[in-house]
PDB file of N, CA and C in Angstrom:
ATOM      1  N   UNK A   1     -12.985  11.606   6.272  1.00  0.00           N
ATOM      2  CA  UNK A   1     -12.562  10.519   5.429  1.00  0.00           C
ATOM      3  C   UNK A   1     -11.078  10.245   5.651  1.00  0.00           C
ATOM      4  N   UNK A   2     -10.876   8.805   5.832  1.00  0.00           N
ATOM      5  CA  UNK A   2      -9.369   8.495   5.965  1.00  0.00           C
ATOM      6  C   UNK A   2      -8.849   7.269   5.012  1.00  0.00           C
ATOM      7  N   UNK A   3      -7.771   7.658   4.308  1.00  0.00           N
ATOM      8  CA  UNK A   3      -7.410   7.030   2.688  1.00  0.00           C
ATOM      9  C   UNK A   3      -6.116   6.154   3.689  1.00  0.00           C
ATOM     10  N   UNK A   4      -6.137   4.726   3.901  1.00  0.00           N
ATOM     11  CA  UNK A   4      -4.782   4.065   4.042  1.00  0.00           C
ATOM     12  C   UNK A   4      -4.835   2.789   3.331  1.00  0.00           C
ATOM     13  N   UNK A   5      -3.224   2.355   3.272  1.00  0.00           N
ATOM     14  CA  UNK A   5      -3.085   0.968   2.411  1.00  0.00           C
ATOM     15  C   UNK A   5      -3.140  -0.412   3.267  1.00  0.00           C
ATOM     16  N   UNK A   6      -3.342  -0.813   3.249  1.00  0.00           N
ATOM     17  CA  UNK A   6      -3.542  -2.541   3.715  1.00  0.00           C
ATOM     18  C   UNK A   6      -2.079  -3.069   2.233  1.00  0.00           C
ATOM     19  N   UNK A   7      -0.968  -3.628   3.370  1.00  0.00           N
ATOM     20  CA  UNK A   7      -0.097  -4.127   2.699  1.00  0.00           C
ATOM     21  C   UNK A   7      -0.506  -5.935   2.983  1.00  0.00           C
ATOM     22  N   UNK A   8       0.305  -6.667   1.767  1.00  0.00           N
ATOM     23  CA  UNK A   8       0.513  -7.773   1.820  1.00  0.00           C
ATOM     24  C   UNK A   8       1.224  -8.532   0.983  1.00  0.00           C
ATOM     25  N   UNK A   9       2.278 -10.092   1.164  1.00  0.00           N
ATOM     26  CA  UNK A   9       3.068 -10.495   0.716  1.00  0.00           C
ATOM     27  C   UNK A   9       2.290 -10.570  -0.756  1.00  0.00           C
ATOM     28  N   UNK A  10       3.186 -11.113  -1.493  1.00  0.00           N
ATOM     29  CA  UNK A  10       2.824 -11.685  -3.151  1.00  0.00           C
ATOM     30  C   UNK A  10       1.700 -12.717  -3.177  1.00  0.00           C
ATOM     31  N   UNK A  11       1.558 -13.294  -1.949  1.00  0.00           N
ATOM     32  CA  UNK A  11       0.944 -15.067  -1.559  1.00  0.00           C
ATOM     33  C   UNK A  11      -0.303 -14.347  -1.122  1.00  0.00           C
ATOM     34  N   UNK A  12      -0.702 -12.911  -0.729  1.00  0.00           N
ATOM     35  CA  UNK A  12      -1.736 -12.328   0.429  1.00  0.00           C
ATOM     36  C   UNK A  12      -1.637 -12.459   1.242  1.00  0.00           C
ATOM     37  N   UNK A  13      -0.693 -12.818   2.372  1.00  0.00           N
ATOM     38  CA  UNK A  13      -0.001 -12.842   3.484  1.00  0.00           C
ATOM     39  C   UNK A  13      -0.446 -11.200   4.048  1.00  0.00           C
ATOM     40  N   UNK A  14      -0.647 -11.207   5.449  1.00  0.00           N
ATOM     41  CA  UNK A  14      -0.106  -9.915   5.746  1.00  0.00           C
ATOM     42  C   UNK A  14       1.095  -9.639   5.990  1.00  0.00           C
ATOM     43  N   UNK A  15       1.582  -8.397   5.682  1.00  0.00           N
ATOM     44  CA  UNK A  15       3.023  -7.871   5.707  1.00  0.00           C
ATOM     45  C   UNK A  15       3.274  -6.714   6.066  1.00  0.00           C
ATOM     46  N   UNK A  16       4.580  -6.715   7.195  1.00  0.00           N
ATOM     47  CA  UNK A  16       4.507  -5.666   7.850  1.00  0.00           C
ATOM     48  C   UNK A  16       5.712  -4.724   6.481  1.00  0.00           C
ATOM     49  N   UNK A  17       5.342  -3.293   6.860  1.00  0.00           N
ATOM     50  CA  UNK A  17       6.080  -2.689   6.135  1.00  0.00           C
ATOM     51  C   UNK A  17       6.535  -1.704   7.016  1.00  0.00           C
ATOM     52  N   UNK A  18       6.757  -2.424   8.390  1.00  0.00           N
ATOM     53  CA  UNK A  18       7.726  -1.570   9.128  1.00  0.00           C
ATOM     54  C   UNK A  18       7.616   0.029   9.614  1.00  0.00           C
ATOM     55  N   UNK A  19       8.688   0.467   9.623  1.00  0.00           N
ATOM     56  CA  UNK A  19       8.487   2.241   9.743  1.00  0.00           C
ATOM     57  C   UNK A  19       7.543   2.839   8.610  1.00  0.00           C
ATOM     58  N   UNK A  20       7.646   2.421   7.754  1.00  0.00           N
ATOM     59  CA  UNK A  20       7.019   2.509   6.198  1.00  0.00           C
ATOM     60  C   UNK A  20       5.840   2.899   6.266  1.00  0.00           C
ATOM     61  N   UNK A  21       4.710   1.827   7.165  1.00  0.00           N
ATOM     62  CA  UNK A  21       3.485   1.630   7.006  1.00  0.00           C
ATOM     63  C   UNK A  21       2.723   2.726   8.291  1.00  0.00           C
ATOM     64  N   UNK A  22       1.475   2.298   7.987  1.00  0.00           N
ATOM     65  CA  UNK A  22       0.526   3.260   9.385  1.00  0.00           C
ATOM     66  C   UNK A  22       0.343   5.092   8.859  1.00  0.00           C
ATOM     67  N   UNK A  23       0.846   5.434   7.816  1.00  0.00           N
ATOM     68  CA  UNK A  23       0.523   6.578   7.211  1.00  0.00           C
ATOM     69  C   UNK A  23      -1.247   6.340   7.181  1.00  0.00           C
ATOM     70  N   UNK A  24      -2.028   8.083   6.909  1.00  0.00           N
ATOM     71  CA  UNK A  24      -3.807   7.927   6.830  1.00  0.00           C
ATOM     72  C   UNK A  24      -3.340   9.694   6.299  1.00  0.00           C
ATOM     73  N   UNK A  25      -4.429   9.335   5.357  1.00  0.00           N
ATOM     74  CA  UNK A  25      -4.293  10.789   4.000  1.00  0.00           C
ATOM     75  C   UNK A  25      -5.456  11.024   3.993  1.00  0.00           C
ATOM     76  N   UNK A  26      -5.768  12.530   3.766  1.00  0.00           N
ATOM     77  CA  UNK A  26      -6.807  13.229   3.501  1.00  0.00           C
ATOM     78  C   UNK A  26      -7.830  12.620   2.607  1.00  0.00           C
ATOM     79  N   UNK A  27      -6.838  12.637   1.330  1.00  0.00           N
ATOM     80  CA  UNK A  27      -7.192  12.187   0.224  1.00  0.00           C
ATOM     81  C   UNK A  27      -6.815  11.205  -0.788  1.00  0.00           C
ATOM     82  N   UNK A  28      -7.479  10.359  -1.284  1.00  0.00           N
ATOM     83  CA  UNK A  28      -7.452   9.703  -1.882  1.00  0.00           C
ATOM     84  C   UNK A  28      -6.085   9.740  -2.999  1.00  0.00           C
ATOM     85  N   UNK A  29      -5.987  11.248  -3.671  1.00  0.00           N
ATOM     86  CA  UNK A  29      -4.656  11.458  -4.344  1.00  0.00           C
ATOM     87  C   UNK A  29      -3.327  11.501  -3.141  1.00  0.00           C
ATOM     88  N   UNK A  30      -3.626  12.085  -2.351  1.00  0.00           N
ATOM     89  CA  UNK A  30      -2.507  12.325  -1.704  1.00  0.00           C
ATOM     90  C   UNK A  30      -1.926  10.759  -1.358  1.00  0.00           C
ATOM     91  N   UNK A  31      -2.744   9.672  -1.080  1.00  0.00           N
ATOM     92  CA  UNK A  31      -2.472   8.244  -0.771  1.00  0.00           C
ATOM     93  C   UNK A  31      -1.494   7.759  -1.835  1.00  0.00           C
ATOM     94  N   UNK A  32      -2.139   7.984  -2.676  1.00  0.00           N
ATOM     95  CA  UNK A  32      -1.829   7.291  -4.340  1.00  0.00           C
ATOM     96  C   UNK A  32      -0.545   7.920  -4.333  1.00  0.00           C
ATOM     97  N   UNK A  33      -0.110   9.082  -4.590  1.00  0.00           N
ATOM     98  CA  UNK A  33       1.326  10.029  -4.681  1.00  0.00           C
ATOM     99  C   UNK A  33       2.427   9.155  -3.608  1.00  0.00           C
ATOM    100  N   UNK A  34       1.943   9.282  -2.401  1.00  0.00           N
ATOM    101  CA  UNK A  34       2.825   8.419  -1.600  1.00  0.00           C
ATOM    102  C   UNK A  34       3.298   7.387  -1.905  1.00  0.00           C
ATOM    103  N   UNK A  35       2.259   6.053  -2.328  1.00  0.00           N
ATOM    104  CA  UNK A  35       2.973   5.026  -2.541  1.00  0.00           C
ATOM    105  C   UNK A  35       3.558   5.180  -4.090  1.00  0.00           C
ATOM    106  N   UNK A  36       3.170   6.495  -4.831  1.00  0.00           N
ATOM    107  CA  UNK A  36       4.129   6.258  -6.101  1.00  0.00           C
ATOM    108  C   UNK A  36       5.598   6.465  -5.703  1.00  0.00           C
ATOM    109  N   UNK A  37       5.594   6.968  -4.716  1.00  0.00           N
ATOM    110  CA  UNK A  37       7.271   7.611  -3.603  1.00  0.00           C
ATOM    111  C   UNK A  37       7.803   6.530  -3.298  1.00  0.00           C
ATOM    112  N   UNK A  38       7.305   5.464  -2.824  1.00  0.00           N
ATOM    113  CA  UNK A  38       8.116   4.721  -2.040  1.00  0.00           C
ATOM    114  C   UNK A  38       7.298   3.298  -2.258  1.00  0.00           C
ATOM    115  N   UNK A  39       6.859   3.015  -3.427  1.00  0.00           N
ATOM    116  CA  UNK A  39       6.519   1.795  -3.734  1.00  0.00           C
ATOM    117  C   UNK A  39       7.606   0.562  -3.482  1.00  0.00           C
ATOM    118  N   UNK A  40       8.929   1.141  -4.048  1.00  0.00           N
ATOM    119  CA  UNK A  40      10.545   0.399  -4.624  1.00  0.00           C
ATOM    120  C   UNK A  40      10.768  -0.163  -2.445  1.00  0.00           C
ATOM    121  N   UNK A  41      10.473   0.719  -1.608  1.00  0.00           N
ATOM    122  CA  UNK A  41      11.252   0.405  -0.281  1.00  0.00           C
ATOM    123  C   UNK A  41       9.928  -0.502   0.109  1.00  0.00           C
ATOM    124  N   UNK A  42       8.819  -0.383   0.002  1.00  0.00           N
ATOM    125  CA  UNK A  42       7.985  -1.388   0.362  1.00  0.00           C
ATOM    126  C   UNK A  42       8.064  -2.599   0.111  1.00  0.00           C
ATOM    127  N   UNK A  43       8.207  -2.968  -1.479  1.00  0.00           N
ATOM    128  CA  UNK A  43       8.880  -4.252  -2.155  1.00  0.00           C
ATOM    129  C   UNK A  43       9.953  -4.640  -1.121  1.00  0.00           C
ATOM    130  N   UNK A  44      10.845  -3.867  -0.984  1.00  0.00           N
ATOM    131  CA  UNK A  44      12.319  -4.885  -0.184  1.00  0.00           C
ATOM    132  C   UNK A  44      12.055  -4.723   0.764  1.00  0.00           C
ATOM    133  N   UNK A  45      11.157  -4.115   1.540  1.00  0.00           N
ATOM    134  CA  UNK A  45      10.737  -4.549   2.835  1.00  0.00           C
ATOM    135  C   UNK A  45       9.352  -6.099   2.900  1.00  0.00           C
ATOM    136  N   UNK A  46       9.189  -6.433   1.868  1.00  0.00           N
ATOM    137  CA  UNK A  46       8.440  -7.841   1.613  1.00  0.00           C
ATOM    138  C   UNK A  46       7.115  -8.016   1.291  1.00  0.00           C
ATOM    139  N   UNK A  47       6.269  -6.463   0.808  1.00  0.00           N
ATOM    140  CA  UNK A  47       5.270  -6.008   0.531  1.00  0.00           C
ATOM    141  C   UNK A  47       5.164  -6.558  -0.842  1.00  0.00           C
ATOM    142  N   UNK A  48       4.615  -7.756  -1.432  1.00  0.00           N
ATOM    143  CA  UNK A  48       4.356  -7.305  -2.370  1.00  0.00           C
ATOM    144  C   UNK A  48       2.895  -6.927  -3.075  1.00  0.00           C
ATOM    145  N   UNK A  49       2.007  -6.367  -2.224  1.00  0.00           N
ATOM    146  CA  UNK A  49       0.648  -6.021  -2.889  1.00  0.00           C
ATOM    147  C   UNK A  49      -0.164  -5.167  -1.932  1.00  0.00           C
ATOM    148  N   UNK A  50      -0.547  -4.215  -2.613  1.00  0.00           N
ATOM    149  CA  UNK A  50      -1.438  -3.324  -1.910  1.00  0.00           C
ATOM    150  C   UNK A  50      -2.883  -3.005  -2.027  1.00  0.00           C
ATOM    151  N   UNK A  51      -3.702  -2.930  -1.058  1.00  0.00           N
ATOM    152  CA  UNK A  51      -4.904  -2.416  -1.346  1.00  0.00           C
ATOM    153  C   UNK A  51      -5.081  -1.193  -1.137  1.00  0.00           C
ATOM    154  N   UNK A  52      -5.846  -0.373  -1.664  1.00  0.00           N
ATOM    155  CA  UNK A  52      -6.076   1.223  -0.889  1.00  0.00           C
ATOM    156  C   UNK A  52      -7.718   1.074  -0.096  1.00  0.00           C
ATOM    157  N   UNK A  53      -7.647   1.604   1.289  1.00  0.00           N
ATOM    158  CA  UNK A  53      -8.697   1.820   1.979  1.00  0.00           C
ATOM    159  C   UNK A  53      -9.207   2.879   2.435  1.00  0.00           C
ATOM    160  N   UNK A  54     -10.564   3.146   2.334  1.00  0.00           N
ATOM    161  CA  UNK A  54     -11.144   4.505   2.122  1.00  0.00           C
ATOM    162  C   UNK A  54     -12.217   4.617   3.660  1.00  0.00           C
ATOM    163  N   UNK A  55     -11.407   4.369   4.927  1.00  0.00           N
ATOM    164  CA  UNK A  55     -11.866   4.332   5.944  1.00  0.00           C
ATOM    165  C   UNK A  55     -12.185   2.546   6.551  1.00  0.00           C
ATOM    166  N   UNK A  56     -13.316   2.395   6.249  1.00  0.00           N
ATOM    167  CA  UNK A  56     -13.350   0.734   6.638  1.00  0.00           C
ATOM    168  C   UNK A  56     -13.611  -0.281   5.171  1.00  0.00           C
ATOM    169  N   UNK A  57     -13.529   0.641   3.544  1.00  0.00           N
ATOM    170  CA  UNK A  57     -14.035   0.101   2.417  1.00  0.00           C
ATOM    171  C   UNK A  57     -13.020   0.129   1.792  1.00  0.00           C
ATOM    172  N   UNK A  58     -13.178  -1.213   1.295  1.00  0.00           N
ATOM    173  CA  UNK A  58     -11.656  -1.655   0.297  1.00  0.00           C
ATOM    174  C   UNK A  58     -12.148  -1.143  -0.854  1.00  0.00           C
ATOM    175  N   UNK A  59     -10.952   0.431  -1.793  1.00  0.00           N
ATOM    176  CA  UNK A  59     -11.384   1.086  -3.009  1.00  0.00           C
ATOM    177  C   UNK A  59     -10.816   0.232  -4.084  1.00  0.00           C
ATOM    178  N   UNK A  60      -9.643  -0.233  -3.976  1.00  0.00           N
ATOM    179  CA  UNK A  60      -9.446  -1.049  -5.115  1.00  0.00           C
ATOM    180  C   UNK A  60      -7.680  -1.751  -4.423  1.00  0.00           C
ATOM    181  N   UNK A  61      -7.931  -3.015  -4.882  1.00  0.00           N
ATOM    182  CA  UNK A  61      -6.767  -4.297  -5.185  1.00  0.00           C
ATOM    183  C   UNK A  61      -7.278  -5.168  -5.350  1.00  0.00           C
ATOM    184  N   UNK A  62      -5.656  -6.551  -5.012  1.00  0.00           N
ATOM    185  CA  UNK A  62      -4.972  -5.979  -5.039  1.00  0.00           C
ATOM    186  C   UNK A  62      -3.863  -5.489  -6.222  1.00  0.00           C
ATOM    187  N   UNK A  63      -2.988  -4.721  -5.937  1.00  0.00           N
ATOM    188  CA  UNK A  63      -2.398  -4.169  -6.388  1.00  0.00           C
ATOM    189  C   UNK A  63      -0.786  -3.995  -6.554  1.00  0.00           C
ATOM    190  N   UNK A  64      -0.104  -5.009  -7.939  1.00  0.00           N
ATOM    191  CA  UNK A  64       1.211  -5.621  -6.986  1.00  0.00           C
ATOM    192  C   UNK A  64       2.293  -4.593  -7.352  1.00  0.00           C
ATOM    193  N   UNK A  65       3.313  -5.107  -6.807  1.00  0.00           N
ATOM    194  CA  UNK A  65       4.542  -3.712  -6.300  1.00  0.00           C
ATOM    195  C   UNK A  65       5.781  -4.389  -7.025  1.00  0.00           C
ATOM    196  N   UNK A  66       5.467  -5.507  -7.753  1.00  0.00           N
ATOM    197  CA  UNK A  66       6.379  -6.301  -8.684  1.00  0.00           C
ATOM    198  C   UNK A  66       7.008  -4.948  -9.693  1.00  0.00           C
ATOM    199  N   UNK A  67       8.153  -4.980  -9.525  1.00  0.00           N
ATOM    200  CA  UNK A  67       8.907  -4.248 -10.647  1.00  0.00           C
ATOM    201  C   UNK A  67       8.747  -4.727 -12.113  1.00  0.00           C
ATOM    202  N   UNK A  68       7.990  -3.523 -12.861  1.00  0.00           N
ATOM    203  CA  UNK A  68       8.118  -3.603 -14.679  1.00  0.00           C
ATOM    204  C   UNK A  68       9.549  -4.136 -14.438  1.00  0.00           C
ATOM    205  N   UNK A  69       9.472  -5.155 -15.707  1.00  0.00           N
ATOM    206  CA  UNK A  69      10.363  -5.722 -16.067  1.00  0.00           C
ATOM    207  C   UNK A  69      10.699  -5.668 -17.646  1.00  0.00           C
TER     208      UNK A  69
END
């Protein structure tokens, strides 16, 4: 099993997230922990929404990276 994110702009654009992106996790938590790490550098790199993917099946989005305000 391989846990990665599918990034994309605010609009659903795809969006690159640079050095950032192309990470693949064991697990499903371990995915989730990551982007709680570095949600803030994804945003200013132009990400604003994520899906999580659980090999070729979209588990859930999307999911936006908009800062609580």
């Amino acid at each position: 099993m391989s846990w990665t994110w599918r990034f994309e702009t605010a609009a659903g654009e795809p969006a690159d997230p640079g050095d950032l992106g192309g990470a693949e996790f064991s697990a499903q938590g371990d995915a989730e922990s990551w982007l709680g790490e570095i949600w803030r550098e994804l945003a200013d790199q132009g990400v604003g929404q994520v899906y999580l993917i659980e090999d070729d099946r979209e588990v859930y989005g999307p999911m936006s990276l908009a800062a609580p305000e």
